[in-house]
N, C-alpha and C. Protein backbone atom coordinates (compact mmCIF):
# COMPACT_ATOMS: atom_id res chain seq x y z
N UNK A 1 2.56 11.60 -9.34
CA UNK A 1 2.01 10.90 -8.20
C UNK A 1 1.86 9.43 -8.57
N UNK A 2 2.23 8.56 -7.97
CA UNK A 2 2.54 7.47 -7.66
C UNK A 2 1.36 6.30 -6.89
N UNK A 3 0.29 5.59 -7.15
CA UNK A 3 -0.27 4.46 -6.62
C UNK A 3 0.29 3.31 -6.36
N UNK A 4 0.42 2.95 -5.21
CA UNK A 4 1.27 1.41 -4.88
C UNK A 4 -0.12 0.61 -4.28
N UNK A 5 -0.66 -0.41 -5.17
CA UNK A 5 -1.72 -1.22 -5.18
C UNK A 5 -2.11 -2.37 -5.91
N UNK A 6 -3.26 -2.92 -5.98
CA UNK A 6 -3.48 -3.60 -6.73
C UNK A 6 -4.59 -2.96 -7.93
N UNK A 7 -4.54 -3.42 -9.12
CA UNK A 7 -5.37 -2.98 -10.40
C UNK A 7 -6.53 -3.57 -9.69
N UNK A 8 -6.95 -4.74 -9.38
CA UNK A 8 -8.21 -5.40 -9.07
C UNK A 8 -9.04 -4.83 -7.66
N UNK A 9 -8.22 -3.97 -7.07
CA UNK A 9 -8.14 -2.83 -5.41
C UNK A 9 -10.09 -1.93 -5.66
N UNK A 10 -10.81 -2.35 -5.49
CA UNK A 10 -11.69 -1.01 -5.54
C UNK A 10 -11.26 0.24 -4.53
N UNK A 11 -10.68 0.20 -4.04
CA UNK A 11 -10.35 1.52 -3.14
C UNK A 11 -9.30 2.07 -3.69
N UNK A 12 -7.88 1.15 -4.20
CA UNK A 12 -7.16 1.59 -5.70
C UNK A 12 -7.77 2.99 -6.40
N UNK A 13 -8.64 1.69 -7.15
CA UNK A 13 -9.75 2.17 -8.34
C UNK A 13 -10.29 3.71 -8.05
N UNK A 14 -10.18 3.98 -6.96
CA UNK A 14 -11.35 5.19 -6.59
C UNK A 14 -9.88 6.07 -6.64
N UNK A 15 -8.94 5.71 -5.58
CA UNK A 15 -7.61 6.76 -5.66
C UNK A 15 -7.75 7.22 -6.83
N UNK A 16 -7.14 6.68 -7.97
CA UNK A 16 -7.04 6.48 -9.29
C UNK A 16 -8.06 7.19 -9.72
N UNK A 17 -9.11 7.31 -9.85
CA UNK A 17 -9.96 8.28 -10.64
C UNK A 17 -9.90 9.69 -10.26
N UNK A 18 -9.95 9.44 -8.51
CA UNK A 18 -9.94 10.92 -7.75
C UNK A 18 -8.90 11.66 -8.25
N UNK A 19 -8.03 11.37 -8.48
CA UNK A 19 -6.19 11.71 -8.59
C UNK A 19 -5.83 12.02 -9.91
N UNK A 20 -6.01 13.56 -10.63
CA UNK A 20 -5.60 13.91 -11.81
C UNK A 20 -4.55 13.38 -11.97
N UNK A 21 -3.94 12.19 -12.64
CA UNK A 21 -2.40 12.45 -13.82
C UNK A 21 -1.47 10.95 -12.72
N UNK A 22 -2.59 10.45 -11.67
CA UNK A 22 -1.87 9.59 -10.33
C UNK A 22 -1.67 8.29 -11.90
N UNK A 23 -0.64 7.62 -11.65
CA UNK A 23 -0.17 6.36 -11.94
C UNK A 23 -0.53 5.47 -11.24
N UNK A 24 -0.97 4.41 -11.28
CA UNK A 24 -0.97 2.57 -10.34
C UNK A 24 -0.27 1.98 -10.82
N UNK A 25 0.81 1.81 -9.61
CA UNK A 25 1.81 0.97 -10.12
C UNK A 25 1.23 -0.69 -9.15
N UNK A 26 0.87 -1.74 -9.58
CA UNK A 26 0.46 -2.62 -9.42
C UNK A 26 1.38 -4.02 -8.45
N UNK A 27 1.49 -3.71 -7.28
CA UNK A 27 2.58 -4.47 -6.65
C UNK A 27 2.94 -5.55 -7.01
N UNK A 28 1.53 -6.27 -7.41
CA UNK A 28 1.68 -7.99 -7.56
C UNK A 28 2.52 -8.32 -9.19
N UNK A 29 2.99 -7.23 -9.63
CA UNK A 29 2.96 -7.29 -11.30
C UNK A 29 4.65 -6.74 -10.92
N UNK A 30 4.72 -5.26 -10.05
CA UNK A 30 6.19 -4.78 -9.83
C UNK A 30 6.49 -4.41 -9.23
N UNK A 31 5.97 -4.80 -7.77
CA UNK A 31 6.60 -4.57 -6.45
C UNK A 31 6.44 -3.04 -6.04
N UNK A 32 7.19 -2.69 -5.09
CA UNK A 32 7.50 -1.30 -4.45
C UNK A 32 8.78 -1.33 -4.87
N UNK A 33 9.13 -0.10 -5.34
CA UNK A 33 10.44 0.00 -5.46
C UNK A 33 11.50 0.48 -3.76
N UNK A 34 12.52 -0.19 -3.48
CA UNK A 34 13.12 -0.56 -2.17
C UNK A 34 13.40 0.89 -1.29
N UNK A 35 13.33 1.64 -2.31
CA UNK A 35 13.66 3.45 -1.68
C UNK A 35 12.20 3.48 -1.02
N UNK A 36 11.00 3.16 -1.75
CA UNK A 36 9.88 3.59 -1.21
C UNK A 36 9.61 3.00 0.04
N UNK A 37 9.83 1.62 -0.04
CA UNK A 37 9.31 1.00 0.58
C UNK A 37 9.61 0.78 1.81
N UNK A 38 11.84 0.86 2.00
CA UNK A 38 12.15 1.38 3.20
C UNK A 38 11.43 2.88 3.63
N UNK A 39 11.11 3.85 3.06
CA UNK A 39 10.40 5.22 3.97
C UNK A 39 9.19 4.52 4.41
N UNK A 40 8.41 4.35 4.05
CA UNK A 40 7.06 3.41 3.83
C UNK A 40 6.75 2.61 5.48
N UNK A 41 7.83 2.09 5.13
CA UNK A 41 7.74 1.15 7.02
C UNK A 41 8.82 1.68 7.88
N UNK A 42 9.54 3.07 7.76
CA UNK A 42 9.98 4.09 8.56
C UNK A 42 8.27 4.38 9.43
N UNK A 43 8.27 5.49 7.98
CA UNK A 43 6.88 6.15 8.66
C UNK A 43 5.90 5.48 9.41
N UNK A 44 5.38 3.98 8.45
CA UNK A 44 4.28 3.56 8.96
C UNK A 44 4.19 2.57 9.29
N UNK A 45 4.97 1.50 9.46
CA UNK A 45 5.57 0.05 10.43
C UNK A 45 4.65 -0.29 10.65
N UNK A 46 3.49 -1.33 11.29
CA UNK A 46 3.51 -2.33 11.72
C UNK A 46 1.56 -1.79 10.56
N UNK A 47 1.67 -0.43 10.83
CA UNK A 47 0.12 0.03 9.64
C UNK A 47 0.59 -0.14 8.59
N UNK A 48 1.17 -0.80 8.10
CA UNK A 48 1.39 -1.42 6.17
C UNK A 48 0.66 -2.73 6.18
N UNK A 49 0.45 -3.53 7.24
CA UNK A 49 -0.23 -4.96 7.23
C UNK A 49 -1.60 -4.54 6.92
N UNK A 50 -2.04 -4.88 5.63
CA UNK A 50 -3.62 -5.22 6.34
C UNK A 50 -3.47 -6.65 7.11
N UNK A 51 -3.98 -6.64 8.15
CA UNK A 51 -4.42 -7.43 8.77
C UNK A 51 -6.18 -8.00 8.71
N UNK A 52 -6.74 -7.38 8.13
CA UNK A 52 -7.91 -7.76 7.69
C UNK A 52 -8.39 -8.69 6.48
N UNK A 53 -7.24 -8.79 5.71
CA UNK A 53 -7.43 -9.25 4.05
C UNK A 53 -7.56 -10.51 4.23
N UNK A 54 -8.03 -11.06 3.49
CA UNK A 54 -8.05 -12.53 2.85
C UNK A 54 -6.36 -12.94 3.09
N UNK A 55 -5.37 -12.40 2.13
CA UNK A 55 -4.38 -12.84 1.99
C UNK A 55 -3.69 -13.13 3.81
N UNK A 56 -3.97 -12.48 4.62
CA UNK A 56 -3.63 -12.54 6.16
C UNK A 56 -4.28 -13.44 6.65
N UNK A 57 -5.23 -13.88 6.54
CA UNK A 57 -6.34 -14.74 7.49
C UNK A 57 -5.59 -16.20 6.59
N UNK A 58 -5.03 -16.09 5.46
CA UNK A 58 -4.50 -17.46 5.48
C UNK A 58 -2.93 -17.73 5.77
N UNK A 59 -2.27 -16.89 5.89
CA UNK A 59 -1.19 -17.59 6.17
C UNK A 59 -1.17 -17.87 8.03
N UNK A 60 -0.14 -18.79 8.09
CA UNK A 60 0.36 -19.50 9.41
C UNK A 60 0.83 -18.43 10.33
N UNK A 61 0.23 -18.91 11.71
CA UNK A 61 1.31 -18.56 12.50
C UNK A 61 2.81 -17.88 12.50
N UNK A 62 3.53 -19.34 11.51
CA UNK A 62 4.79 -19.13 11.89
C UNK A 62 5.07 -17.85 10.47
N UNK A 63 3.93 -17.58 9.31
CA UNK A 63 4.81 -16.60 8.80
C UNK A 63 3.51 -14.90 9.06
N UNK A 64 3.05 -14.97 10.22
CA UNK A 64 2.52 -13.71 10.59
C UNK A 64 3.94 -13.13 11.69
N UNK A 65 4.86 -13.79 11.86
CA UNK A 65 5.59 -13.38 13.00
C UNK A 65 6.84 -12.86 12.20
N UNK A 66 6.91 -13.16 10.80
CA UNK A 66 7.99 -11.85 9.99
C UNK A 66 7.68 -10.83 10.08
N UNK A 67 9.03 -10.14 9.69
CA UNK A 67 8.68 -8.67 9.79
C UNK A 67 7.89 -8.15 8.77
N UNK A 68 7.46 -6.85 8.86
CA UNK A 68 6.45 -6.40 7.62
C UNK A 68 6.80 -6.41 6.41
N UNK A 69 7.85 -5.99 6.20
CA UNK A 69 9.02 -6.17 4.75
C UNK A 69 9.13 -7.27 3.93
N UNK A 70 9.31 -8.53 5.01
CA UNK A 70 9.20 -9.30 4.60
C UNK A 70 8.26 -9.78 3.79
N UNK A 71 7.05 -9.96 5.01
CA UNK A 71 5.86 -10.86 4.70
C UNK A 71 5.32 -9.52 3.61
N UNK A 72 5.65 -8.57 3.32
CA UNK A 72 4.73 -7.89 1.84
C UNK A 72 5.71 -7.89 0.74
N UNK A 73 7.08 -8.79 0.82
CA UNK A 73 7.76 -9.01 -0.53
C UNK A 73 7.15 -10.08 -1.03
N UNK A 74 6.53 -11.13 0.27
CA UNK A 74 6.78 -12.76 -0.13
C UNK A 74 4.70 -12.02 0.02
N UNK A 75 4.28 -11.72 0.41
CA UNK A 75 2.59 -11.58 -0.41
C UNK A 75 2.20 -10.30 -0.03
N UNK A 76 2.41 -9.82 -1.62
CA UNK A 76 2.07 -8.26 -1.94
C UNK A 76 0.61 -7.93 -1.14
N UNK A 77 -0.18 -8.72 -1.46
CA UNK A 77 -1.93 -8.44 -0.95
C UNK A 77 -2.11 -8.36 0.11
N UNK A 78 -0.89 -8.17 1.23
CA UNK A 78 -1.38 -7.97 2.05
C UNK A 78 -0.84 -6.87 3.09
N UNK A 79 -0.10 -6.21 1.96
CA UNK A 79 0.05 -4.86 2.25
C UNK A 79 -1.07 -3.75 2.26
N UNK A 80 -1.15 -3.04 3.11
CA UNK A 80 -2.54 -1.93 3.31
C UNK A 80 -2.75 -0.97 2.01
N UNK A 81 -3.62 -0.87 1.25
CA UNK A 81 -3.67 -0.36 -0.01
C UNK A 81 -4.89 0.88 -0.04
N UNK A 82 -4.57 2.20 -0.40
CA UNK A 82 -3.06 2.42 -1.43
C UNK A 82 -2.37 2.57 -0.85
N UNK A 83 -0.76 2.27 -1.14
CA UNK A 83 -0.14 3.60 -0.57
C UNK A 83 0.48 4.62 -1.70
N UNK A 84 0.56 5.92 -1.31
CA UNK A 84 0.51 6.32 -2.12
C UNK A 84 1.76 7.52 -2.24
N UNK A 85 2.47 8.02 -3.19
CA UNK A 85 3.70 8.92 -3.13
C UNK A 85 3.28 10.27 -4.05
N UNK A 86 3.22 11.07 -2.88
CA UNK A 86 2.96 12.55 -4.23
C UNK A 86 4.54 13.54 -3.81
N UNK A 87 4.84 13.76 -4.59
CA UNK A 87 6.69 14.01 -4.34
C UNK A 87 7.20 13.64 -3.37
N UNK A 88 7.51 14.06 -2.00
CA UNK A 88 8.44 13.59 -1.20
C UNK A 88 7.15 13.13 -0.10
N UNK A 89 6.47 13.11 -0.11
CA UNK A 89 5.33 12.61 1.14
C UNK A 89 4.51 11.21 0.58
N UNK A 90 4.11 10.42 1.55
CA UNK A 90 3.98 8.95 1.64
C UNK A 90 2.13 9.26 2.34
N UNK A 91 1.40 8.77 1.49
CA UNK A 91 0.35 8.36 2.32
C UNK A 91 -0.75 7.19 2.27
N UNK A 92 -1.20 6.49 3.45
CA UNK A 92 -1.63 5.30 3.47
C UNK A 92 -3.44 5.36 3.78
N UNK A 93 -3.79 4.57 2.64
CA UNK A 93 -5.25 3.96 2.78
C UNK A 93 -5.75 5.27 1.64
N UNK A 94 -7.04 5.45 1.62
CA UNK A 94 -7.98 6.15 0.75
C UNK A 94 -9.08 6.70 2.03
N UNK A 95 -8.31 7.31 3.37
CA UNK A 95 -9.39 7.85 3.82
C UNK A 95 -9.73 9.03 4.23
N UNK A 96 -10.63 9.85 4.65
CA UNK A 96 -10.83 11.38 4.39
C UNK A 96 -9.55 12.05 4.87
N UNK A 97 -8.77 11.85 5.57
CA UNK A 97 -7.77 12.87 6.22
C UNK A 97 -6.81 12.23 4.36
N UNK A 98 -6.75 11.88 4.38
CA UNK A 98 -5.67 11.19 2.90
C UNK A 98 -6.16 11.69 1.60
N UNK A 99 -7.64 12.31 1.47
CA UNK A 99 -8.46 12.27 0.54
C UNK A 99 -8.51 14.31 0.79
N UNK A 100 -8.52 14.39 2.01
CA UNK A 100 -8.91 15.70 2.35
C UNK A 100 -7.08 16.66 1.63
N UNK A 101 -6.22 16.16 2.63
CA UNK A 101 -4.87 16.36 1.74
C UNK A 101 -4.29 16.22 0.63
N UNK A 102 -4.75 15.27 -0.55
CA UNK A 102 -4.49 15.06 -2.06
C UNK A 102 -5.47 15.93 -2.63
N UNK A 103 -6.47 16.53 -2.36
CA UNK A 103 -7.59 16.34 -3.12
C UNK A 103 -8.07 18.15 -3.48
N UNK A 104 -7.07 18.92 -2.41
CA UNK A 104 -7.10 20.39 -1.94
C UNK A 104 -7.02 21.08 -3.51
């Protein structure tokens, strides 16, 4: 099992403990790898933004209007964290329906 986040993430941090044997792989350090990341914004498109973060509230206008792919190659932080890969299934954030399904 697979963490796509940041090390400095407290909600990371919690995946990560909850999650016997889970890895964090640290975006800002090595990205998503491009297999994941195309399923990633299949499944969950326009919910990969945080739109809440720090890293969102500063950029412009003109680069909130890339696509999601984009704007989370060119700033990792502001992709919705975790996301997370346990064999072939993809799941996003650290919250009870996500917590209730890893955790069985």
């Amino acid at each position: 099992m697979r963490i796509y986040g940041l090390k400095t993430c407290d909600t990371c941090r919690k995946a990560l403990k909850s999650l016997d044997g889970a890895v964090l792989v640290d975006i800002r350090a090595e990205g998503v790898p491009e297999d994941v990341m195309a399923r990633a914004l299949e499944q969950f498109g326009e919910k990969l933004l945080n739109r809440r973060s720090t890293t969102w509230r500063g950029l412009s206008e003109d680069e909130r209007q890339g696509t999601p792919g984009a704007l989370i190659a060119a700033h990792p932080a502001v992709m919705k964290r975790p996301l997370i890969e346990a064999g072939d299934q993809l799941y996003l954030g650290w919250d009870k329906d996500v917590q209730a399904a890893l955790l069985r």
